[in-house]
PDB file of N, CA and C in Angstrom:
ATOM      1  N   UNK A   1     -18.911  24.339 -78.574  1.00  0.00           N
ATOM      2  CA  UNK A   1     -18.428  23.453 -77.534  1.00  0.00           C
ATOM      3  C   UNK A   1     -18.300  22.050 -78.152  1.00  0.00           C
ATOM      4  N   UNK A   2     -17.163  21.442 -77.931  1.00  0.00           N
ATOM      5  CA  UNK A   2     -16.955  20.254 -78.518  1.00  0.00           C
ATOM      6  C   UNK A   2     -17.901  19.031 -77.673  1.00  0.00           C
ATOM      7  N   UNK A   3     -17.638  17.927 -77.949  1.00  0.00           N
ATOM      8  CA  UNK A   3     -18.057  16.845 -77.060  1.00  0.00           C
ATOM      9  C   UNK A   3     -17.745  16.319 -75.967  1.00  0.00           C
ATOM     10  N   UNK A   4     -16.507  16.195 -76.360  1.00  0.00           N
ATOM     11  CA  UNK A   4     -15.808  15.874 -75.217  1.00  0.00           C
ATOM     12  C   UNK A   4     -15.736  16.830 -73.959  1.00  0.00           C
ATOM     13  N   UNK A   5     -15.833  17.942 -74.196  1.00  0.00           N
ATOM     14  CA  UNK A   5     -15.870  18.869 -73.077  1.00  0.00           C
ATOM     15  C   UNK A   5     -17.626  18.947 -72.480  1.00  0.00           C
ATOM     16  N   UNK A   6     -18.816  18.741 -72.934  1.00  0.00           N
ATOM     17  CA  UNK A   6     -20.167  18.710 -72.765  1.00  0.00           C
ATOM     18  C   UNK A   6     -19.828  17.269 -71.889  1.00  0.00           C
ATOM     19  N   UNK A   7     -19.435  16.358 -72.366  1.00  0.00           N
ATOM     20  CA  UNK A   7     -19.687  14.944 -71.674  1.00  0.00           C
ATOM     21  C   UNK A   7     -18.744  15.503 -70.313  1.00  0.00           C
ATOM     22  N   UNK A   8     -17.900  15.897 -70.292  1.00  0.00           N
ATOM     23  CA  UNK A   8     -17.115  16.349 -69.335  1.00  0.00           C
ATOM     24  C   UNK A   8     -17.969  17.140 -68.149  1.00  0.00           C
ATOM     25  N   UNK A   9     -18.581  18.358 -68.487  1.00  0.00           N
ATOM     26  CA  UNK A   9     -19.370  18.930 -67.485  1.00  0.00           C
ATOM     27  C   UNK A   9     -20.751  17.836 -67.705  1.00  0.00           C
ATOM     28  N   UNK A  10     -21.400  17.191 -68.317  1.00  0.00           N
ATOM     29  CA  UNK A  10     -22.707  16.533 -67.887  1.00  0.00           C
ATOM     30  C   UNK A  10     -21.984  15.367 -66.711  1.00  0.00           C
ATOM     31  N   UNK A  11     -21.450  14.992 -66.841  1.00  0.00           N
ATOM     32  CA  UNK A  11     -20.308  14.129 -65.707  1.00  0.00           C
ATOM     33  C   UNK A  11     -20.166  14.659 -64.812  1.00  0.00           C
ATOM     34  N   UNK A  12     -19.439  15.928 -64.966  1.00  0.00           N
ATOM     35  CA  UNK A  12     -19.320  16.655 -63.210  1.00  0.00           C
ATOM     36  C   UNK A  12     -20.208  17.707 -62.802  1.00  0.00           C
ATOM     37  N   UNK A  13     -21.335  17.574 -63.616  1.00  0.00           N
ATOM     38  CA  UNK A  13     -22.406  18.219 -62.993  1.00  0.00           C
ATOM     39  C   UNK A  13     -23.481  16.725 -62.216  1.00  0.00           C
ATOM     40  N   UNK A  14     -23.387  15.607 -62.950  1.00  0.00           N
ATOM     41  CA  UNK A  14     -23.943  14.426 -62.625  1.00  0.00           C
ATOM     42  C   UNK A  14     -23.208  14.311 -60.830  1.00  0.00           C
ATOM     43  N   UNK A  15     -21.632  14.315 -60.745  1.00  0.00           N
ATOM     44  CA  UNK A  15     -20.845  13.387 -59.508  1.00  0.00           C
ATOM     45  C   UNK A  15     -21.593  14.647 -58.402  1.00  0.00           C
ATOM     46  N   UNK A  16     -21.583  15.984 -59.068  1.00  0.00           N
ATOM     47  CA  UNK A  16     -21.327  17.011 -57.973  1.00  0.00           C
ATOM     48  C   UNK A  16     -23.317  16.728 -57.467  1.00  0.00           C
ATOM     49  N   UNK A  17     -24.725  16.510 -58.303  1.00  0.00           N
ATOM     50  CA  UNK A  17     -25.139  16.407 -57.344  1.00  0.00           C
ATOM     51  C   UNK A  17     -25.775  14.998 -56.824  1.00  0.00           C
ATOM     52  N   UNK A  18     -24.866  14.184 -56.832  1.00  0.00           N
ATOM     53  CA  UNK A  18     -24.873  12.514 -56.320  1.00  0.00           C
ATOM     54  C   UNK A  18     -23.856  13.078 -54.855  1.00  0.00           C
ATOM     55  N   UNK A  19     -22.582  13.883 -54.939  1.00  0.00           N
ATOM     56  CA  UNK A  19     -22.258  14.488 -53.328  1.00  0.00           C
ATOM     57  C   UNK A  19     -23.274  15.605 -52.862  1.00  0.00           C
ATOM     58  N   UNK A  20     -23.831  15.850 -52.952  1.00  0.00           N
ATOM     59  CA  UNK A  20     -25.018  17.017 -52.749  1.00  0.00           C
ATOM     60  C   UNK A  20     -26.035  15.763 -51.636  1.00  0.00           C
ATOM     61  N   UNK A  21     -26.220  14.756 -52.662  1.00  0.00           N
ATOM     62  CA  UNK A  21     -27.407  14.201 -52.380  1.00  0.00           C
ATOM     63  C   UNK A  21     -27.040  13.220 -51.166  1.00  0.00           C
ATOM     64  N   UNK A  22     -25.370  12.807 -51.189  1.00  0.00           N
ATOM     65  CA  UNK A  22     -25.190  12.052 -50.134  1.00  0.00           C
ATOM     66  C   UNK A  22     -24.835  12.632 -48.990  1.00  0.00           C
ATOM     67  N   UNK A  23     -24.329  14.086 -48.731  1.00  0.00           N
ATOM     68  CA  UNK A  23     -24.116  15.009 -47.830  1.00  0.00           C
ATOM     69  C   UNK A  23     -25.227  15.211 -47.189  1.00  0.00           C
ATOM     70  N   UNK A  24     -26.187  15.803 -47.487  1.00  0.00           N
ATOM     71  CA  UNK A  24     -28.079  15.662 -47.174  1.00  0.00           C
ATOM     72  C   UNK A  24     -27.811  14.788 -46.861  1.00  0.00           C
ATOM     73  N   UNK A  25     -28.000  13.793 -47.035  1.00  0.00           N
ATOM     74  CA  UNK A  25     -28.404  12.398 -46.107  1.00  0.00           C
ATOM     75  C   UNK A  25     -27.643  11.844 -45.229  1.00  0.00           C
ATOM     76  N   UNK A  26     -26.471  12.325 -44.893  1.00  0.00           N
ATOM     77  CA  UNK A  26     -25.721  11.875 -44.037  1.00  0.00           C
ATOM     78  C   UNK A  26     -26.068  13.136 -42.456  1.00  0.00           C
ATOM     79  N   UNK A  27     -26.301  14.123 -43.272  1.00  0.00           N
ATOM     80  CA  UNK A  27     -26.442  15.779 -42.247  1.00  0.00           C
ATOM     81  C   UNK A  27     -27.893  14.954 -41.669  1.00  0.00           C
ATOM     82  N   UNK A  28     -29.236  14.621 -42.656  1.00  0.00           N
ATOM     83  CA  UNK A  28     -30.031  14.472 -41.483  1.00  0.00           C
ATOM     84  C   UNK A  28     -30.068  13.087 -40.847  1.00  0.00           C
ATOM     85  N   UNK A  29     -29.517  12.121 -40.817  1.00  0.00           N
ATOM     86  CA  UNK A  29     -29.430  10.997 -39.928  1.00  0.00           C
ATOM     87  C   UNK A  29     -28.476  11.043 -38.711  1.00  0.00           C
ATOM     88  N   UNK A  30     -28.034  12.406 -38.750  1.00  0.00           N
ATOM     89  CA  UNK A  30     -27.019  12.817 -37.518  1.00  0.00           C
ATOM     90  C   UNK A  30     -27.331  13.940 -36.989  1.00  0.00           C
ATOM     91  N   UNK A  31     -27.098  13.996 -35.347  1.00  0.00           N
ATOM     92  CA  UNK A  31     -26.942  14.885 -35.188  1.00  0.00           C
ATOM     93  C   UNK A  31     -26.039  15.648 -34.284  1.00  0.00           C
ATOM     94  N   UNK A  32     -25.464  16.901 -34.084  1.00  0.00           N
ATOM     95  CA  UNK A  32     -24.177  17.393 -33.742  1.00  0.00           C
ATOM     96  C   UNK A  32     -24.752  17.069 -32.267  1.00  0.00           C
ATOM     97  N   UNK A  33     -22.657  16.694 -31.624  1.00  0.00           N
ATOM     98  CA  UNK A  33     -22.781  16.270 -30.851  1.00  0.00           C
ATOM     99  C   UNK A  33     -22.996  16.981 -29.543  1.00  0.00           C
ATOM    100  N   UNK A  34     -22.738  18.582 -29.695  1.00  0.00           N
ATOM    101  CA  UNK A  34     -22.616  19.589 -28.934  1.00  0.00           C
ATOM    102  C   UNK A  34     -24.510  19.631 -28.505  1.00  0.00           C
ATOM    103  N   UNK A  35     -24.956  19.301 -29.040  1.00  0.00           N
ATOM    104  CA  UNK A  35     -26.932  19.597 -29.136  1.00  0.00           C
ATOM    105  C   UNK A  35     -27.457  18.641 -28.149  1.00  0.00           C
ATOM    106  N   UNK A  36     -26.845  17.295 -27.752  1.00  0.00           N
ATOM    107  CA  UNK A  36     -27.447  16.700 -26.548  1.00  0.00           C
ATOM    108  C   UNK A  36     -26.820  17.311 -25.457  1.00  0.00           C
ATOM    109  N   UNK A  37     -27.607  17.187 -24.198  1.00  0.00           N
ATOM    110  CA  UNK A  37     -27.397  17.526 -22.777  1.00  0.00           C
ATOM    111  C   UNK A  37     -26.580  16.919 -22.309  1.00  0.00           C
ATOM    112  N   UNK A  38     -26.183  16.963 -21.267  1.00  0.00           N
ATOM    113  CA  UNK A  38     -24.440  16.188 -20.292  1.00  0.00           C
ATOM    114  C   UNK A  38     -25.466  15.044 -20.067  1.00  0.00           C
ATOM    115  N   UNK A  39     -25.468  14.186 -20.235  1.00  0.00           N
ATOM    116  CA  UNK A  39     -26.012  12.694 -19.887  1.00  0.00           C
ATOM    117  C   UNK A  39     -25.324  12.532 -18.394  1.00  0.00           C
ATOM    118  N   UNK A  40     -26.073  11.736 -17.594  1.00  0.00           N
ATOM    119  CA  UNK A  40     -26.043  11.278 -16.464  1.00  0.00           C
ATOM    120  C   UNK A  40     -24.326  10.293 -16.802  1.00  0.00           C
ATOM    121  N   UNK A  41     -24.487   9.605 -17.635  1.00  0.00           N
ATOM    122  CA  UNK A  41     -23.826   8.093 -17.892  1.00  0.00           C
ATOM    123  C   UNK A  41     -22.302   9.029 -18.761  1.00  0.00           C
ATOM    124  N   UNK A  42     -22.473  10.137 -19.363  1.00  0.00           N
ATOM    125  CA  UNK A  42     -21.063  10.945 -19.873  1.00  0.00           C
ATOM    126  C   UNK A  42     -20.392  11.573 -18.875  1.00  0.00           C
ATOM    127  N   UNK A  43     -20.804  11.916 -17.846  1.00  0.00           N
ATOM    128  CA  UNK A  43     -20.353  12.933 -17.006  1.00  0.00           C
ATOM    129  C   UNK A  43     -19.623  11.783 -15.775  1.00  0.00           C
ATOM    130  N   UNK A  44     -20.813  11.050 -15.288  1.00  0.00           N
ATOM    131  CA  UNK A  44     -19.983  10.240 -14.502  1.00  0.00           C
ATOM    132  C   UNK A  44     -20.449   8.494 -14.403  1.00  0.00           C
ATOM    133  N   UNK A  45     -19.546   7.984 -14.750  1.00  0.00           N
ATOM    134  CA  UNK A  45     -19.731   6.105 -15.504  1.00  0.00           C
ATOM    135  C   UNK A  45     -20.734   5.751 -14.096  1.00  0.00           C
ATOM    136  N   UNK A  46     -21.532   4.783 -14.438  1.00  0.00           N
ATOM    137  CA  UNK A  46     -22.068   4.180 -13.668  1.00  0.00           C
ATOM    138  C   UNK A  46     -20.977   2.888 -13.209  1.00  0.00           C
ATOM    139  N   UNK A  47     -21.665   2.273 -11.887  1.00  0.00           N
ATOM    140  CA  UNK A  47     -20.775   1.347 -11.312  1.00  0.00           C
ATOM    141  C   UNK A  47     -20.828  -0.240 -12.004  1.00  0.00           C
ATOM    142  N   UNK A  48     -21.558   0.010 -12.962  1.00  0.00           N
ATOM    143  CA  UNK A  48     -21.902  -0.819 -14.630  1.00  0.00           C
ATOM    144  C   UNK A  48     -20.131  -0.821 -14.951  1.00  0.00           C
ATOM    145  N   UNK A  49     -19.942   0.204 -15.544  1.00  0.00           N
ATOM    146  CA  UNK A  49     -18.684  -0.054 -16.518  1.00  0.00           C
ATOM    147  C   UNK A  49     -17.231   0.517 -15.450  1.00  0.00           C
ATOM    148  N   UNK A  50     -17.461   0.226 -14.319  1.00  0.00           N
ATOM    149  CA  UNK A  50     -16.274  -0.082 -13.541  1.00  0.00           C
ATOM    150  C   UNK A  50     -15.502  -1.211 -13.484  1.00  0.00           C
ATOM    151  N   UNK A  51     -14.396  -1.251 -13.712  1.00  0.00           N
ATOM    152  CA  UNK A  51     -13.256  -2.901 -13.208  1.00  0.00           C
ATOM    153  C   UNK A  51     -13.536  -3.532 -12.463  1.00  0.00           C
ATOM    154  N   UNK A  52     -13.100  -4.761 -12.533  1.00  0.00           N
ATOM    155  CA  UNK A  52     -14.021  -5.661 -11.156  1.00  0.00           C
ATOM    156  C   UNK A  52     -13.032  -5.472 -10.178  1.00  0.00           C
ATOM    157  N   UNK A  53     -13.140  -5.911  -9.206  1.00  0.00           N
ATOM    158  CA  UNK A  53     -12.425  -6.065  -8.316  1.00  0.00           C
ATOM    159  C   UNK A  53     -11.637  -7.570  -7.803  1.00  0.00           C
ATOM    160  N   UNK A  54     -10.391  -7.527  -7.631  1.00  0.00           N
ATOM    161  CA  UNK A  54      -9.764  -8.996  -7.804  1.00  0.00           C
ATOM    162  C   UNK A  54      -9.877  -9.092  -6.065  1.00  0.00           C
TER     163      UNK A  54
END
């Protein structure tokens, strides 16, 4: 195996787990949106974020 091809995979074995590592961390600081319950305030607006009246 030449060099240039070793520096080549130590490189894209390096990027692939720096996206590994930022995927993980993005998966647990979130979570899917289907997993919370119908909120009171999603289903129907409170009289908070209604138009005023002229």
């Amino acid at each position: 195996m030449n060099k240039n091809k070793l520096v080549f995979l130590v490189l894209g074995f390096l990027f692939l787990l720096i996206m590994l590592f930022i995927s993980w961390d993005i998966a647990t600081r979130t979570t899917f949106p289907g997993s919370k319950g119908n909120l009171k305030e999603r289903i129907a607006p409170s009289s908070d974020t209604s138009l005023p009246e002229e």
